[in-house]
C-alpha atoms as a PDB file:
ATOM      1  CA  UNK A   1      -2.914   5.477  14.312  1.00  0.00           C
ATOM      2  CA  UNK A   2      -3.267   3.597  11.027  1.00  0.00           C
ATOM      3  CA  UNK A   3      -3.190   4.771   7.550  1.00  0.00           C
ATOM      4  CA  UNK A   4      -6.070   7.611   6.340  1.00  0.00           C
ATOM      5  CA  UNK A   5      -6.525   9.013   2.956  1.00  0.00           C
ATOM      6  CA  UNK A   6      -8.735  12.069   2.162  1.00  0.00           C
ATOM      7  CA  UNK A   7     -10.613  12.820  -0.826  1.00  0.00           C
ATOM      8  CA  UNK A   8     -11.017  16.393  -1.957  1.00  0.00           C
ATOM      9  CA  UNK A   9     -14.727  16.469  -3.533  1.00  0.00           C
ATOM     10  CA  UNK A  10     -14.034  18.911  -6.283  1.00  0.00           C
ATOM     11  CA  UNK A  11     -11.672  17.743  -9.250  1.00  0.00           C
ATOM     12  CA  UNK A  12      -9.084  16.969  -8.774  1.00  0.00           C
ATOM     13  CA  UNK A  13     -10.017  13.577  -7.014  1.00  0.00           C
ATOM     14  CA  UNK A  14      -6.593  13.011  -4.708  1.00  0.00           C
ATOM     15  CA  UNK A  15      -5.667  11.112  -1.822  1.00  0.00           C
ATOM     16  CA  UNK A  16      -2.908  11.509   0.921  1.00  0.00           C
ATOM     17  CA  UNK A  17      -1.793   9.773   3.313  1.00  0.00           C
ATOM     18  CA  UNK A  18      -2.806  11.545   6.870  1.00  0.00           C
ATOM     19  CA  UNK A  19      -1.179  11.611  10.277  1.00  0.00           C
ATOM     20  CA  UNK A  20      -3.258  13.632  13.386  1.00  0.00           C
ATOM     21  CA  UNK A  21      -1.099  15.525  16.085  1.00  0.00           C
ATOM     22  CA  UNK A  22      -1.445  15.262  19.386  1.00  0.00           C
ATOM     23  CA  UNK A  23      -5.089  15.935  20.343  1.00  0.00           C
ATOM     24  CA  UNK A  24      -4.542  19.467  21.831  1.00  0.00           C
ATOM     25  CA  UNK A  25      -3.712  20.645  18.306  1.00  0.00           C
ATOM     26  CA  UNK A  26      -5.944  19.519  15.990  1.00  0.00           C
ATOM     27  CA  UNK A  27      -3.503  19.304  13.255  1.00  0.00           C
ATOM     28  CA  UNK A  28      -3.540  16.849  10.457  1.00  0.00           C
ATOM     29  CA  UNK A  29      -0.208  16.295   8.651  1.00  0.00           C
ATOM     30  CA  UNK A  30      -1.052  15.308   5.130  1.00  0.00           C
ATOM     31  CA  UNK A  31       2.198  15.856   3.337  1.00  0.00           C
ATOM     32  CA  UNK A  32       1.692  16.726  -0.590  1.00  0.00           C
ATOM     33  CA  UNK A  33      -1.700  17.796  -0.433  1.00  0.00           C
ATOM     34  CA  UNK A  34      -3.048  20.501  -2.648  1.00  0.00           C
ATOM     35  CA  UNK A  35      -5.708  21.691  -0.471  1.00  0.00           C
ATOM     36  CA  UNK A  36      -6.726  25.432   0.802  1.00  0.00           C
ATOM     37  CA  UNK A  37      -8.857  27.108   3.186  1.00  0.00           C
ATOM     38  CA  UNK A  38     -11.891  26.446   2.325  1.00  0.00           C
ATOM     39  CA  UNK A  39     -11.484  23.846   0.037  1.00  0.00           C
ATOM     40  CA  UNK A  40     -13.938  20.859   1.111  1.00  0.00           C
ATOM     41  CA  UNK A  41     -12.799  17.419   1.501  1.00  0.00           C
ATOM     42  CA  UNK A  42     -14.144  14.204   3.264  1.00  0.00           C
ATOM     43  CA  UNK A  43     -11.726  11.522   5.465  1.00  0.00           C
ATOM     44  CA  UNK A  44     -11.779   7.895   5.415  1.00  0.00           C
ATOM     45  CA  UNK A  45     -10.404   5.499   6.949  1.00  0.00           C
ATOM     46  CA  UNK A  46      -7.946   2.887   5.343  1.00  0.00           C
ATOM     47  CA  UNK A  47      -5.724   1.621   7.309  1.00  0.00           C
ATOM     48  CA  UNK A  48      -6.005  -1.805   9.423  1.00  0.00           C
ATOM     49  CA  UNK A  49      -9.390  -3.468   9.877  1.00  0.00           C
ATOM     50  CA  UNK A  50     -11.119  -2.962  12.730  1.00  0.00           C
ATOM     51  CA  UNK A  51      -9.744   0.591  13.302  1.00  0.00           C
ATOM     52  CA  UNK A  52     -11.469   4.399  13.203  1.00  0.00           C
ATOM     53  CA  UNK A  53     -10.862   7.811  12.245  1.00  0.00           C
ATOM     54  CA  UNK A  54     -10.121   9.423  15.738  1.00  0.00           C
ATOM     55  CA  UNK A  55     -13.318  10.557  17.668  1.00  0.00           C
ATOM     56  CA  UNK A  56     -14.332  13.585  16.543  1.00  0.00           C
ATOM     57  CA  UNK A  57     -14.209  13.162  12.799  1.00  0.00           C
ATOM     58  CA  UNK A  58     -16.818  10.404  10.564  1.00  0.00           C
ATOM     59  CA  UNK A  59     -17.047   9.243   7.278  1.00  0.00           C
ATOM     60  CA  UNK A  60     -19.036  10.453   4.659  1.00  0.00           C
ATOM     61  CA  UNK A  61     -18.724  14.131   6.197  1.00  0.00           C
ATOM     62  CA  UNK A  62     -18.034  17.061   4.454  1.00  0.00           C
ATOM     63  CA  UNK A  63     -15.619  19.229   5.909  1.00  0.00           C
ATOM     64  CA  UNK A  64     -13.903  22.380   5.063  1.00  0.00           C
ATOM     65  CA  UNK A  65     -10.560  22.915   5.209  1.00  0.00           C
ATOM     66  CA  UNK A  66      -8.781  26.028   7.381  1.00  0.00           C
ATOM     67  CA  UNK A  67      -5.515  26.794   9.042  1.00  0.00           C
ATOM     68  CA  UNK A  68      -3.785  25.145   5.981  1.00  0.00           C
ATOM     69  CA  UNK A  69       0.116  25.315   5.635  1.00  0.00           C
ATOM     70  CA  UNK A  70       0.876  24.485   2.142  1.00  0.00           C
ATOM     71  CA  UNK A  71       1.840  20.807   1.014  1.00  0.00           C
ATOM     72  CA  UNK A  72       2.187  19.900   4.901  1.00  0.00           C
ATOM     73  CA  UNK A  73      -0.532  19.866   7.506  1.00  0.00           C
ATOM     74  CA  UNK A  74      -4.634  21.275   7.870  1.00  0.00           C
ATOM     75  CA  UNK A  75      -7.686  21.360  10.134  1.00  0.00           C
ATOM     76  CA  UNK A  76     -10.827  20.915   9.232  1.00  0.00           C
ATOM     77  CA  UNK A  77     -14.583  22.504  10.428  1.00  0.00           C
ATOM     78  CA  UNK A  78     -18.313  21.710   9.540  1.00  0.00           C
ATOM     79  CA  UNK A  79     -18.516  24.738   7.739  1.00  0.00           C
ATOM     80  CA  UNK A  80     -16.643  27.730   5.873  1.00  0.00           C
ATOM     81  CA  UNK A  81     -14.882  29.245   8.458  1.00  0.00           C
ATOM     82  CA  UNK A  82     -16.138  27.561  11.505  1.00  0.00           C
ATOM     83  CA  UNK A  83     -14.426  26.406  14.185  1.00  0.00           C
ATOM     84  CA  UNK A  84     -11.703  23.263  13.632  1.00  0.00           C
ATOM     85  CA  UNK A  85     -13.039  20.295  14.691  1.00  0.00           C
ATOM     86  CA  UNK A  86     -11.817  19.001  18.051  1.00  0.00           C
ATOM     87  CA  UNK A  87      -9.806  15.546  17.070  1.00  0.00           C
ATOM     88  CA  UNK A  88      -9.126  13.301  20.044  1.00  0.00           C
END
């Protein structure tokens, strides 16, 4: 999948670099990020033209973040403590 960034709506604005796991899991590896349960961020798509988050998440969407490991990897619900989003 091509490049992603995310962009954490509270200061600090940042941006990583994302990766998504296989689809069973849910996971996205953002490696560096500073972000924590809860915290609410939105994805966009930057990589090649033409291509798409993967189905399941949009732009302009607020999500929350859960199941965060430090610096590495995150999923992300609709709302504060809600279910992670099913990425395909």
């Amino acid at each position: 999948m091509g490049a992603l960034t995310t962009i954490v709506s509270s200061p600090p604005l940042s941006r990583y670099a994302l990766k998504f796991g296989a689809a069973t899991s849910d996971l996205i590896t953002a490696s560096g990020h500073v972000l924590a349960d809860t915290d609410i961020t939105q994805l966009y798509y930057s990589g090649p033209e033409g291509g798409a988050l993967p189905a399941g998440l949009s732009e302009n969407v607020n999500y929350y973040a859960r199941d965060v490991t430090a610096g590495t990897s995150l999923k992300v619900a609709l709302t504060s403590g809600g279910t992670a989003v099913d990425v395909t």
